[in-house]
Protein backbone atom coordinates (compact mmCIF):
# COMPACT_ATOMS: atom_id res chain seq x y z
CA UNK A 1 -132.10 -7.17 369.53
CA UNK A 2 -131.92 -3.74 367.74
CA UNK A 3 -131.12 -4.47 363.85
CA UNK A 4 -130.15 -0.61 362.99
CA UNK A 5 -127.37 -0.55 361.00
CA UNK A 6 -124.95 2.01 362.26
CA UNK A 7 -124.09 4.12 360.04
CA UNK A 8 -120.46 6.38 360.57
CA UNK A 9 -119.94 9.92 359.03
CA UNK A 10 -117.13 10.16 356.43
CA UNK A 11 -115.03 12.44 356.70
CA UNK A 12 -112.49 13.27 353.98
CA UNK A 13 -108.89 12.47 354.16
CA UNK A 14 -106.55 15.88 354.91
CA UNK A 15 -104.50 16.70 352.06
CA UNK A 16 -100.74 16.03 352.83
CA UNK A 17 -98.47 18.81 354.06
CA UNK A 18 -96.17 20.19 351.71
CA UNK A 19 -92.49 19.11 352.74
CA UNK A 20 -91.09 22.07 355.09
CA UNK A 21 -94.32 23.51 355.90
CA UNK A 22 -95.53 23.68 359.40
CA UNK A 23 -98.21 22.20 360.99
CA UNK A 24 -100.09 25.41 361.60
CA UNK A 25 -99.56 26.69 357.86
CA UNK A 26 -98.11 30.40 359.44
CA UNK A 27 -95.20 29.82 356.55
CA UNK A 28 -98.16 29.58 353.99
CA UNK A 29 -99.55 33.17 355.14
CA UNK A 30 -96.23 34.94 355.08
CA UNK A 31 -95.90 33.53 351.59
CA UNK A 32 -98.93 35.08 350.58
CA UNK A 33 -98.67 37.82 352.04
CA UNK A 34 -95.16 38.67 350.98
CA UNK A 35 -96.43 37.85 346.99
CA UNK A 36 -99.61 40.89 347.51
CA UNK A 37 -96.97 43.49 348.52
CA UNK A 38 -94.85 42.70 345.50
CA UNK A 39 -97.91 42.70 343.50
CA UNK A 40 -99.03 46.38 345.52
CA UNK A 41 -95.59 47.62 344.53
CA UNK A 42 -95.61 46.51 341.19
CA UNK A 43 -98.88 48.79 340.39
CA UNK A 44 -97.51 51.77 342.21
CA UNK A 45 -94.46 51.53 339.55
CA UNK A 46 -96.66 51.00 336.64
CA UNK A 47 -98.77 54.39 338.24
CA UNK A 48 -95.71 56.29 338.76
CA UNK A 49 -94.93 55.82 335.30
CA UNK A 50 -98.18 56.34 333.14
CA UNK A 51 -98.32 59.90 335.33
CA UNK A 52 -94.38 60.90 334.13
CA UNK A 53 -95.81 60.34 330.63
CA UNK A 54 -98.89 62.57 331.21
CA UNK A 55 -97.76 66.06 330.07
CA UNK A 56 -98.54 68.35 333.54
CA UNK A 57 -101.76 70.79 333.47
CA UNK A 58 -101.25 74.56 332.15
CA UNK A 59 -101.13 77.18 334.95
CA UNK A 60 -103.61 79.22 335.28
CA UNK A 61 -101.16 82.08 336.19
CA UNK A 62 -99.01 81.20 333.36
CA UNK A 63 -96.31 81.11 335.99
CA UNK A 64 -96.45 85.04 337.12
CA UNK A 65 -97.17 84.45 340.55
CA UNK A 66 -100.81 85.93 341.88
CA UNK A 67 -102.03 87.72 345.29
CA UNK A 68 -105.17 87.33 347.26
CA UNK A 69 -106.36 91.61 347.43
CA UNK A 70 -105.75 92.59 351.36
CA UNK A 71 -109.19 95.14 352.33
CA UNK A 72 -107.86 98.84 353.70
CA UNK A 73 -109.34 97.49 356.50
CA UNK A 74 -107.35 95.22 357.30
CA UNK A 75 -104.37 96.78 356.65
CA UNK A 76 -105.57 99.16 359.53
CA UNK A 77 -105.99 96.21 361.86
CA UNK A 78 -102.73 95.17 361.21
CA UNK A 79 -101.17 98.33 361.41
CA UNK A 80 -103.22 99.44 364.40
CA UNK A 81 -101.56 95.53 365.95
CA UNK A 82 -97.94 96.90 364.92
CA UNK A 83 -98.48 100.00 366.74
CA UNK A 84 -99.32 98.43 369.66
CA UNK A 85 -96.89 96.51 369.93
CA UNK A 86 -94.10 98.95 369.34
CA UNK A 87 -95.61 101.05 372.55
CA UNK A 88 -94.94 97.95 374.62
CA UNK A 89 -98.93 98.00 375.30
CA UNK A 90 -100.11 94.74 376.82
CA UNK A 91 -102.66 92.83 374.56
CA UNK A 92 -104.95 94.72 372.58
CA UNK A 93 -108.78 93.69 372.39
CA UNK A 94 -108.84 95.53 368.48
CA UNK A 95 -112.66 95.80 367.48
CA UNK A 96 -114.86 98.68 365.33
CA UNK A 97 -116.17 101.67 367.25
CA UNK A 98 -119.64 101.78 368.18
CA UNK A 99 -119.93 105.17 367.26
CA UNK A 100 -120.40 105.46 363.60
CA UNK A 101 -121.27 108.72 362.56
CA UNK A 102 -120.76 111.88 360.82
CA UNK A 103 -118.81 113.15 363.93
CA UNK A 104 -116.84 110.97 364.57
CA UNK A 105 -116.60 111.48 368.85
CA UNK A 106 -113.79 109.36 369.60
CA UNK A 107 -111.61 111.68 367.16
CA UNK A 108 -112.85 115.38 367.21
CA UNK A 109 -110.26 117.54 368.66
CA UNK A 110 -112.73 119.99 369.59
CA UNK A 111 -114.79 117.11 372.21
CA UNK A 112 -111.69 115.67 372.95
CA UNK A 113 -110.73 119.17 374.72
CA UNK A 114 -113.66 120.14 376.31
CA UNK A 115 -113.68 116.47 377.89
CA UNK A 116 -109.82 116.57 378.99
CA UNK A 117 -110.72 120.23 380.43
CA UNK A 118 -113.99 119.42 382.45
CA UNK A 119 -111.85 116.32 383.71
CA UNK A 120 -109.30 118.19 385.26
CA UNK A 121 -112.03 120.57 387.16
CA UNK A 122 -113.28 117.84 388.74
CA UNK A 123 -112.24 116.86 392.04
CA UNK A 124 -112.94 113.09 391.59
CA UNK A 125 -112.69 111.56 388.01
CA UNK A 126 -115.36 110.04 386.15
CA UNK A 127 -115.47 106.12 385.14
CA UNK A 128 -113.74 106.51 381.46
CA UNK A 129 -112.47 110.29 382.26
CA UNK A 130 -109.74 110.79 379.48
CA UNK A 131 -106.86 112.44 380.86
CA UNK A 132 -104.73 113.78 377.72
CA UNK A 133 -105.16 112.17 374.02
CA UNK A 134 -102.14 112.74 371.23
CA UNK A 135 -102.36 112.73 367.20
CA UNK A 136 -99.94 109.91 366.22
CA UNK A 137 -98.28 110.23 362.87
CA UNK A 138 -99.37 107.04 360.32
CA UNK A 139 -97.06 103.81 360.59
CA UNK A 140 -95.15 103.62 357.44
CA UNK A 141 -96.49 100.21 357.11
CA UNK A 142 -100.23 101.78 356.91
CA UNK A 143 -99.89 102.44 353.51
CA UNK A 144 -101.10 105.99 353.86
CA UNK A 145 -104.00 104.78 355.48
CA UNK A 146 -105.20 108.37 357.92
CA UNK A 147 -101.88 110.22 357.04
CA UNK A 148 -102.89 112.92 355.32
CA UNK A 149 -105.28 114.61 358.26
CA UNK A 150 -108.05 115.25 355.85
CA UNK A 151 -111.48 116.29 357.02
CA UNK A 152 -114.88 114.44 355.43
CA UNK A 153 -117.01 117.91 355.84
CA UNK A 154 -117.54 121.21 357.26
CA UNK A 155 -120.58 120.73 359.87
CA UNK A 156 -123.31 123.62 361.03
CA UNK A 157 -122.35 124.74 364.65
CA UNK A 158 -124.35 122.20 366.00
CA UNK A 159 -122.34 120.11 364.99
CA UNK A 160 -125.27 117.45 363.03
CA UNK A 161 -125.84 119.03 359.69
CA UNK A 162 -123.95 119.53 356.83
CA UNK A 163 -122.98 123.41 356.98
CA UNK A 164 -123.97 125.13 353.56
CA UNK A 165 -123.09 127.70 351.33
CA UNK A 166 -122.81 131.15 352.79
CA UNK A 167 -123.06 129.85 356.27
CA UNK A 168 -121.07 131.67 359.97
CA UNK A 169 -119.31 129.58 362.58
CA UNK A 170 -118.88 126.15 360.84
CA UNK A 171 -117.25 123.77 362.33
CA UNK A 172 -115.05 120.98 360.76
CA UNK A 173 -115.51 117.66 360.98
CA UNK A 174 -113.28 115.00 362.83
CA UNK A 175 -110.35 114.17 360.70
CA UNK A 176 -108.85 111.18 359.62
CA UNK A 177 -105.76 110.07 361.80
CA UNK A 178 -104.17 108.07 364.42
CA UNK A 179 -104.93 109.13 368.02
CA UNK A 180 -103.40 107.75 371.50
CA UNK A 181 -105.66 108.18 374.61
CA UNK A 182 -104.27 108.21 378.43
CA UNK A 183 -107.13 107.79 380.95
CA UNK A 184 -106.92 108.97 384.47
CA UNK A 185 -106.85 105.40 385.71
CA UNK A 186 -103.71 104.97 384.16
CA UNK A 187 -104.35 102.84 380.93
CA UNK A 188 -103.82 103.74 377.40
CA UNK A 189 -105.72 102.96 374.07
CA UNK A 190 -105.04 103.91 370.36
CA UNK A 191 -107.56 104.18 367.43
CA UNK A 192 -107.40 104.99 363.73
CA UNK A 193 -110.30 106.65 361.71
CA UNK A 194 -109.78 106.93 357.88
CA UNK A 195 -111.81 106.36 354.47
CA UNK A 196 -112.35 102.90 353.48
CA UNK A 197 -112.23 103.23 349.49
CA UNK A 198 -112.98 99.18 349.33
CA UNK A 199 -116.69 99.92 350.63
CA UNK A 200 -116.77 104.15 349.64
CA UNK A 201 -117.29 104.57 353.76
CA UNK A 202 -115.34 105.86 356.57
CA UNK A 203 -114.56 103.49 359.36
CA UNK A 204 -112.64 103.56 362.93
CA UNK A 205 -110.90 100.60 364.15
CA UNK A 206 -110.01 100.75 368.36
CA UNK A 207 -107.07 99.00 369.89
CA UNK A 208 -107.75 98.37 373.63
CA UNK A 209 -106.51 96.49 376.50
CA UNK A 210 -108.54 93.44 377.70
CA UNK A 211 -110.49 94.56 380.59
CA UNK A 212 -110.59 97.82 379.93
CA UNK A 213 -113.39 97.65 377.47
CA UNK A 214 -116.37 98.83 379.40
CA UNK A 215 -114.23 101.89 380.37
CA UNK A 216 -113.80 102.95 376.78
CA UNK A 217 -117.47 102.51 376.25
CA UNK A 218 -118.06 104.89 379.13
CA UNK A 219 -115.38 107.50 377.83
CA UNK A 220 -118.03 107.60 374.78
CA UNK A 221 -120.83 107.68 376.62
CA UNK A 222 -119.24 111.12 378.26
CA UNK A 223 -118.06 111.82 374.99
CA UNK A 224 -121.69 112.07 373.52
CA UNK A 225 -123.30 113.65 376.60
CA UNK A 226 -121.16 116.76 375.49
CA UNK A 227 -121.83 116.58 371.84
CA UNK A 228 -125.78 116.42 372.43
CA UNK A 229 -124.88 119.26 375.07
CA UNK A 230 -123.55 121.04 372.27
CA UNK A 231 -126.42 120.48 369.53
CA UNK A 232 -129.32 121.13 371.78
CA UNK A 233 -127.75 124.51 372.96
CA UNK A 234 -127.13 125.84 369.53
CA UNK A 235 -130.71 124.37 368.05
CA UNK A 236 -132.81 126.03 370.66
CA UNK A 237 -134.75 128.89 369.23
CA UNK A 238 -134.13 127.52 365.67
CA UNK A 239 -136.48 127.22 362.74
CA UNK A 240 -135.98 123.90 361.14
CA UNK A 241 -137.69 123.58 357.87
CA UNK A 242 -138.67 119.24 356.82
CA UNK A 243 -139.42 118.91 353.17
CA UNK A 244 -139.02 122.59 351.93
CA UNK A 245 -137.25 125.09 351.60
CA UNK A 246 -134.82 126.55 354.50
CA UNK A 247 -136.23 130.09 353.31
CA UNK A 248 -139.54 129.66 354.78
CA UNK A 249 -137.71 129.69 358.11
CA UNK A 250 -137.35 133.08 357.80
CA UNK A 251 -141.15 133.50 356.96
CA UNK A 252 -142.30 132.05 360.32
CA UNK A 253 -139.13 134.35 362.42
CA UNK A 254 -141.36 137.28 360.83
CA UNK A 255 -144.36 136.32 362.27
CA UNK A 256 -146.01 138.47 365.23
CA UNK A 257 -149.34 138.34 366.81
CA UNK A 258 -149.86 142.15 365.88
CA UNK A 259 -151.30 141.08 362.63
CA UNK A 260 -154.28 138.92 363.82
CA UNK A 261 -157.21 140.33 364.64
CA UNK A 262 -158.99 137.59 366.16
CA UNK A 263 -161.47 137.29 369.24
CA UNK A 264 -159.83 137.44 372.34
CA UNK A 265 -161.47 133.99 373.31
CA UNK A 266 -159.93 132.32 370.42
CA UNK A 267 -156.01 133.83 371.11
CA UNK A 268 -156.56 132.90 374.60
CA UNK A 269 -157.73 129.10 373.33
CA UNK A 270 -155.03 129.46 371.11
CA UNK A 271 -152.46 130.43 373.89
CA UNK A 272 -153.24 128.16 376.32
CA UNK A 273 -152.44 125.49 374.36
CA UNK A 274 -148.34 126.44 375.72
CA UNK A 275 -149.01 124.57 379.21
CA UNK A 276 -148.01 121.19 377.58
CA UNK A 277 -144.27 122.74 378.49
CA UNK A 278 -145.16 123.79 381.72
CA UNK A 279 -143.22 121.93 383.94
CA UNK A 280 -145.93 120.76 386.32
CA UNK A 281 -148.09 119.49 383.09
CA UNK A 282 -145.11 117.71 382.19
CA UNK A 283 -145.11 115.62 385.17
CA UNK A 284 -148.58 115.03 385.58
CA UNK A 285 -148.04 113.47 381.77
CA UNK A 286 -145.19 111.41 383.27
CA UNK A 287 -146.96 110.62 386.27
CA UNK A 288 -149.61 108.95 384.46
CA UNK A 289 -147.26 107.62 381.72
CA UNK A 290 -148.61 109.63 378.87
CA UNK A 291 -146.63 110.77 375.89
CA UNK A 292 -146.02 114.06 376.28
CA UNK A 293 -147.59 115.08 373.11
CA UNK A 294 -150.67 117.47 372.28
CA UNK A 295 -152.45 117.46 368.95
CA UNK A 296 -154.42 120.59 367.84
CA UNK A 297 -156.26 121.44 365.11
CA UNK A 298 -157.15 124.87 364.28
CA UNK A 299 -160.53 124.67 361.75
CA UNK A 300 -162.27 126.62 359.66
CA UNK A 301 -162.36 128.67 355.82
CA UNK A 302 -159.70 129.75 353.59
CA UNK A 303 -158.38 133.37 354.78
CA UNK A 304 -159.48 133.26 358.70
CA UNK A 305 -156.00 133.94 359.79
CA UNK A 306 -154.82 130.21 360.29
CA UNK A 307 -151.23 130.21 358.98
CA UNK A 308 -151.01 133.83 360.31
CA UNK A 309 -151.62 132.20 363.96
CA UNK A 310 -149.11 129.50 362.63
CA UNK A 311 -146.61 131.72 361.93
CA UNK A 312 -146.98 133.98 364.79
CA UNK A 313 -146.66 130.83 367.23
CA UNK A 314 -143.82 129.79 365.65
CA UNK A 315 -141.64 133.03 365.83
CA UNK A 316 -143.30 133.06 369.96
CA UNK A 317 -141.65 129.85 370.87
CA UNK A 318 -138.30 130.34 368.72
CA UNK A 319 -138.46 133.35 370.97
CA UNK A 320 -138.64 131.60 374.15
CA UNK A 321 -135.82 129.49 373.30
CA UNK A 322 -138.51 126.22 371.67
CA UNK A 323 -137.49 124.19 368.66
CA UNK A 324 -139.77 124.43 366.08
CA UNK A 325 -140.28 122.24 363.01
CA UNK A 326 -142.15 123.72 360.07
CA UNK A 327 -143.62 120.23 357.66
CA UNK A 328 -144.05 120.71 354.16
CA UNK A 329 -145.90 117.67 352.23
CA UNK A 330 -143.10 116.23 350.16
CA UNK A 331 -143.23 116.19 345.83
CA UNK A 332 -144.62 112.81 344.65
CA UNK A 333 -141.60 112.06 343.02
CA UNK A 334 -139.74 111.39 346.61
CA UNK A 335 -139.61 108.28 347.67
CA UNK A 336 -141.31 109.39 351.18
CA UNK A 337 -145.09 110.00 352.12
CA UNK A 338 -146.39 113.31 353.80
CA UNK A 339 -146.81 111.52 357.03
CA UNK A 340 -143.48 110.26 356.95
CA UNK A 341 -142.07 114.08 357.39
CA UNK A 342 -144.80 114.25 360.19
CA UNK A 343 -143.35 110.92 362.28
CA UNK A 344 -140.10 112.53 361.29
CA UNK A 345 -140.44 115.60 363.08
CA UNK A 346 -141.86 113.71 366.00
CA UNK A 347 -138.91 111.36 366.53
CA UNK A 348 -136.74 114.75 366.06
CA UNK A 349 -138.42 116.33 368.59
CA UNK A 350 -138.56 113.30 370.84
CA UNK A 351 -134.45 113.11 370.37
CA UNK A 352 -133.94 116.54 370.78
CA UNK A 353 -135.25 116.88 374.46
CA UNK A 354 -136.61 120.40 374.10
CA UNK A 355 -139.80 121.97 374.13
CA UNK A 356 -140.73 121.33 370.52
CA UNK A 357 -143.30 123.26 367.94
CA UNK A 358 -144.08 120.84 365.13
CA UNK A 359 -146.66 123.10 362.37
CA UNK A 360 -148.22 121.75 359.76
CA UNK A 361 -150.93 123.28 357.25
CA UNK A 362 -153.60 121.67 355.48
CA UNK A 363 -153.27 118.65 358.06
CA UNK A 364 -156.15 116.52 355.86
CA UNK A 365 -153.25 116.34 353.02
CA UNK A 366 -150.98 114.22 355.44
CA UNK A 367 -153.45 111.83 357.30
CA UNK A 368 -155.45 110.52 353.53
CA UNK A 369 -153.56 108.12 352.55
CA UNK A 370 -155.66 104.54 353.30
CA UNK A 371 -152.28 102.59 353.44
CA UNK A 372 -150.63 104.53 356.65
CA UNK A 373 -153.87 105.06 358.47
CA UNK A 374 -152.94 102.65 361.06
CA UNK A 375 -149.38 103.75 361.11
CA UNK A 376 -151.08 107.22 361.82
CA UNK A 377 -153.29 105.95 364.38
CA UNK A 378 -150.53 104.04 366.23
CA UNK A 379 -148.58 107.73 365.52
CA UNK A 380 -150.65 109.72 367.16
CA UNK A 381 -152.28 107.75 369.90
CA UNK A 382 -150.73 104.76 370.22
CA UNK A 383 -147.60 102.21 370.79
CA UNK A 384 -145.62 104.22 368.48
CA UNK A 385 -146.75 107.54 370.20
CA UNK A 386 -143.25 109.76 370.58
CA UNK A 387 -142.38 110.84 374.49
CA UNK A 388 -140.60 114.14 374.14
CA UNK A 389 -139.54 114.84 378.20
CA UNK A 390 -139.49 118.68 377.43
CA UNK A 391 -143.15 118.47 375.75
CA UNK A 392 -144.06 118.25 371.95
CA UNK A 393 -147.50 120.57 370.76
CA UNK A 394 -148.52 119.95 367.16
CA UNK A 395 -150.13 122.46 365.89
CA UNK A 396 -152.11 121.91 362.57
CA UNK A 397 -154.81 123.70 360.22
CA UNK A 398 -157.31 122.57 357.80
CA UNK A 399 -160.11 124.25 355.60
CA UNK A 400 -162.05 120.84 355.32
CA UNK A 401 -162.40 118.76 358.48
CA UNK A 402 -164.37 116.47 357.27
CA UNK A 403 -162.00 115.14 354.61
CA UNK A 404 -160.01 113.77 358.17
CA UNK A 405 -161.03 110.20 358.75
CA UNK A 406 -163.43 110.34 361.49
CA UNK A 407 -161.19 107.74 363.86
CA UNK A 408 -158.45 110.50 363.95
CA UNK A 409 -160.94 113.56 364.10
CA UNK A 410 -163.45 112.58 366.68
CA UNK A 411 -160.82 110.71 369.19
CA UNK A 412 -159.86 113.36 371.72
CA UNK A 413 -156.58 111.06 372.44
CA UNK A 414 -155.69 111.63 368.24
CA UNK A 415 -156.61 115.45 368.08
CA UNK A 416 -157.04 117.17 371.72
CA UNK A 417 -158.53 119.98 370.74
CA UNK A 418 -160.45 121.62 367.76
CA UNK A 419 -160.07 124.92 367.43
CA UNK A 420 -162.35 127.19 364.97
CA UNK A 421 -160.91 130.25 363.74
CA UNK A 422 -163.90 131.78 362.01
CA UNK A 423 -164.57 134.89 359.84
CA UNK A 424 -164.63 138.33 361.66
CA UNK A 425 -168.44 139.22 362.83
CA UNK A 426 -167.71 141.52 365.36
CA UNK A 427 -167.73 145.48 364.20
CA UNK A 428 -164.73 146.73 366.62
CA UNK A 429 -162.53 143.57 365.25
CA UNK A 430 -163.57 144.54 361.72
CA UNK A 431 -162.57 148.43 362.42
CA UNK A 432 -159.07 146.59 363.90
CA UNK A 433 -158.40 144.68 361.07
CA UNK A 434 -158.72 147.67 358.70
CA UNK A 435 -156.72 150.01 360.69
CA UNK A 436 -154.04 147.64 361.37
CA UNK A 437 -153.72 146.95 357.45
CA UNK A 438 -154.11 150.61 356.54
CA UNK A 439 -151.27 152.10 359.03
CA UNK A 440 -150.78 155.50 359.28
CA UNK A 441 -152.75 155.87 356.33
CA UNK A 442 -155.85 154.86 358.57
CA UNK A 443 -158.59 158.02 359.62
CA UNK A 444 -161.21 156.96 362.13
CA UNK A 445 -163.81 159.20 360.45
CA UNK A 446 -163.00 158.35 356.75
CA UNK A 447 -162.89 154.43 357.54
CA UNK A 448 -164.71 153.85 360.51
CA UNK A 449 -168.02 153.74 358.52
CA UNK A 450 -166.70 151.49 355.65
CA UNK A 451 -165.13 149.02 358.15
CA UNK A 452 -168.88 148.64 359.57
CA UNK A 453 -170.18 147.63 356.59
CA UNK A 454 -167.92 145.38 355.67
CA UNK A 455 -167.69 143.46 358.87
CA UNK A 456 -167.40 139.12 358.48
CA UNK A 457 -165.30 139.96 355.43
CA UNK A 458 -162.36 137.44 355.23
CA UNK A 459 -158.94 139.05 356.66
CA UNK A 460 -157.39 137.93 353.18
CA UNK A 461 -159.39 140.10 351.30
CA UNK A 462 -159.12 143.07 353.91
CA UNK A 463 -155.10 143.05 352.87
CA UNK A 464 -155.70 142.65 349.32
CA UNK A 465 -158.38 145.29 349.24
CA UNK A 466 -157.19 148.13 352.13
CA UNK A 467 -155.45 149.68 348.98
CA UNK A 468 -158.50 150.98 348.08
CA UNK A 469 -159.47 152.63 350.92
CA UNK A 470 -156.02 154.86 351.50
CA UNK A 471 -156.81 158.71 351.29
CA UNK A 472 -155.49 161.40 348.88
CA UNK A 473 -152.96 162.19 350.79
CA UNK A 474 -151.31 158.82 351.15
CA UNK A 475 -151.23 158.45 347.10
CA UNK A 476 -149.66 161.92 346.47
CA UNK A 477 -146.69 160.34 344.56
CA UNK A 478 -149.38 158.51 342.40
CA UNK A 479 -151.12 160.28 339.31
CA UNK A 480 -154.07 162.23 341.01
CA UNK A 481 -156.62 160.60 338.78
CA UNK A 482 -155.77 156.89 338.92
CA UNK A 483 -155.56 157.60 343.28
CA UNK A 484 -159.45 158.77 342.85
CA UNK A 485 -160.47 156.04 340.69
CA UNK A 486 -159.09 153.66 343.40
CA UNK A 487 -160.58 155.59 346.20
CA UNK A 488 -163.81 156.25 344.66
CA UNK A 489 -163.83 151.72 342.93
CA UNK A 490 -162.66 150.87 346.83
CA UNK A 491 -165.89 152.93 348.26
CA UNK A 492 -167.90 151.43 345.55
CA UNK A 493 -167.29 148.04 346.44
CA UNK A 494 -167.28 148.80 349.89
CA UNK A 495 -170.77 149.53 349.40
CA UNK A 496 -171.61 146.46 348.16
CA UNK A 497 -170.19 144.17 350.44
CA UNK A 498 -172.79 141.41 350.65
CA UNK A 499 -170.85 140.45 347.29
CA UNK A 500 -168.19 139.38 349.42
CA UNK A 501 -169.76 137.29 352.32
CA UNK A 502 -168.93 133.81 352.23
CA UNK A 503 -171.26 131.16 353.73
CA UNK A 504 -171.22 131.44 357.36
CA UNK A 505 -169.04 128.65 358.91
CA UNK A 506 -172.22 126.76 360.52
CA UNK A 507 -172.94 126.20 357.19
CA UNK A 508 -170.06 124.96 355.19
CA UNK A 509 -169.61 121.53 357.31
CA UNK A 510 -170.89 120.36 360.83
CA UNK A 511 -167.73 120.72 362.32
CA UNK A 512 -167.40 124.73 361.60
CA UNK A 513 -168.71 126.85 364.35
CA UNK A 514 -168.06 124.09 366.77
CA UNK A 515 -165.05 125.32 369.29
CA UNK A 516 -164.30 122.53 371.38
């Protein structure tokens, strides 16, 4: 018989229900919940009232009422929105022209003509072919923004450059105003270009329709096929001077191949250098994807005639119609490094798209700095190498090869050729040289003899010295004695001429007397 003792939970009695209440207790809840939103009220009161005693924070303003500034620019938008919208134009795509420059395209009267006129001699128009173009007055709600007309500059006739003092058939610049285009297809677009005093820069805002976009961007695409047209005409046979002064230009027009005297084999060396702008050199270059670039370097001691051959190419392809850029190393106080004006005229050249001279003296000066070597490397024969389509020869000199870092000097793809321009050896050049400095004044029988002893005498000192040598006659409007003591000192020295012979070339650096 089991003798557990059962033993029974106890569970404690429920408290009695309130009279009224139900047996669920939902009366209790809504009592309690009624007495929290009294209590919720009650603080919001108390709140209310501590802030109404709380004296209010000072204005800033001081109660004069303030604006946020509104940029010239976008006053332009908005105006440029308003006068849209008062043309009954559908909706305007508004954006900043891609074309910001110094001419502005979109707004020179001048391209805006010639563009209009080619358009309406053709018998099928072009994709963006503007068909007439109008100078709107400025909204009055511009806020004088392009109302006055005024032009930024007066430009060279190529219409690229700053025109300067003193200078014949400038050109002005594209004004400030409102313009409204009409294409050929039938669509319309307006555009405003004025000075932006907020950022000190000029700005043009266009007001298109959507879908018509690409169309505008090929109406400045034709627009800046005729301004290059118009720049490369008027720069071809120029002289354009980088890092000097414009006045040397003038120097290298003067130069002539009449005053060298030089071997015939070196002129013809010299010469043939030209066939980089023969057409069918060009496109064997292209053909093998080559920049169309050739680098020569024309060696050998001070006073051989180097700058004279400079010069004299220079003025030969200005002649022919060739650009030609003349490099001066820059002061040290620029912030620019001498072969920064050499990769300067190379990307001119390249952009200009005509047969290009680039000169440069002294070429050792512009390749010795440790820092750009591989910028000059890369330059010259490299990734960086400029493609000119119409050909690009640089033609430099130096008196010291061997101050050029042998990875530019000895690498045929970084200087083509070497050319040596040496002293004059020959008698009959010698004879040349003196009667071409001498003139009229020269006599075959007088200065024949002296010519032959002073042959491999340095050109330089031939047109210092040929005073010397003029006869009696020449010097008539001299005093008689002081012409004989010339004539007689000149024959003197003459006489003496192994005073004057420098060091042969073979023997001033292993690179003179080696024409390769």
């Amino acid at each position: 018989m089991d003798t557990t003792e059962q033993v029974n939970p106890v569970v404690p009695e429920a408290e009695p229900t309130p009279p009224g209440a139900g047996i669920d207790g939902q009366e209790t809840a809504e009592a309690e919940t009624s007495s929290l939103k009294e209590a919720s009220q009650s603080n919001v009161v108390v709140m209310e009232e501590m802030a109404a005693r709380k004296p209010a924070p000072k204005s800033v303003n001081e109660g004069v009422p303030r604006y946020m500034p509104t940029q010239r620019r976008e006053v332009a938008a908005l105006a440029l929105k308003e006068l849209w919208q008062e043309l009954n134009l559908d909706n305007a795509l508004i954006f900043a022209s891609p074309l910001q420059r110094r001419v502005q395209l979109e707004h020179h009267p001048l391209l805006l003509h010639r563009l209009v006129t080619a358009g309406k001699k053709s018998k099928k128009a072009a994709f963006g072919q503007l068909k007439d173009w109008e100078v709107l007055q400025a909204p009055s709600y511009a806020q004088g923004i392009a109302a006055t007309g005024e032009v930024n500059t007066l430009l060279k006739a190529d219409m690229m450059r700053p025109a300067e003092v003193g200078e014949r058939g400038s050109i002005p610049s594209a004004p400030y105003s409102w313009i409204c285009y009409t294409f050929s297809s039938g669509w319309k677009a307006l555009s405003v270009y004025f000075y932006d005093s907020d950022n000190n820069d000029s700005h043009t805002l266009n007001a298109v329709p959507f879908g018509h976009q690409d169309e505008w961007l090929a109406f400045l695409k034709l627009l800046d096929d005729l301004h290059d047209n118009i720049w490369r005409r008027e720069r071809r046979g120029s002289i354009e001077i980088i890092g000097g002064s414009n006045e040397l230009a003038d120097v290298i027009k003067n130069g002539s191949y009449d005053d060298i005297v030089l071997p015939p084999a070196t002129l013809t060396h010299v010469m043939a250098q030209r066939h980089i702008f023969d057409k069918e050199m060009l496109k064997r270059y292209a053909a093998l994807r080559m920049p169309r670039l050739r680098k020569v370097l024309l060696i050998g001691p001070p006073g051989t005639g180097k700058t004279t051959v400079l010069k004299a190419e220079g003025a030969y392809h200005a002649g022919l119609g060739g650009l030609v850029f003349y490099v001066c190393a820059p002061p040290y106080a620029r912030n620019t490094s001498a072969w920064q004006q050499v990769s300067l005229a190379l990307s001119l050249a390249e952009e200009s798209q005509l047969p290009s001279l680039i000169l440069v003296e002294d070429f050792e000066l512009f390749v010795s700095n440790p820092s750009e070597l591989q910028l000059v490397l890369n330059t010259l024969d490299g990734v960086a190498t400029p493609d000119n389509p119409a050909g690009t020869l640089l033609l430099a000199t130096t008196n010291d090869p061997e101050k050029i870092d042998s990875r530019i000097r000895d690498r045929t793809g970084r200087i083509d050729v070497m050319i040596e321009v040496g002293l004059v050896e020959d008698v009959e050049l010698a004879v040349r040289l003196l009667a071409h400095f001498l003139g009229d004044a020269y006599r075959e029988k007088e200065h024949a003899p002296i010519a032959e002893m002073t042959a491999r005498i340095l050109q330089e000192f031939w047109r210092d010295r040929s005073v010397f040598f003029l006869p009696v006659s020449v010097t008539q409007e001299m005093c008689q004695l002081w012409a004989h003591e010339v004539i007689l000192t000149g024959k003197t020295i003459a006489e003496e001429s192994e005073r004057f012979i420098h060091t042969t070339t073979r023997k001033r650096g292993s690179y003179f007397g080696r024409n390769q």
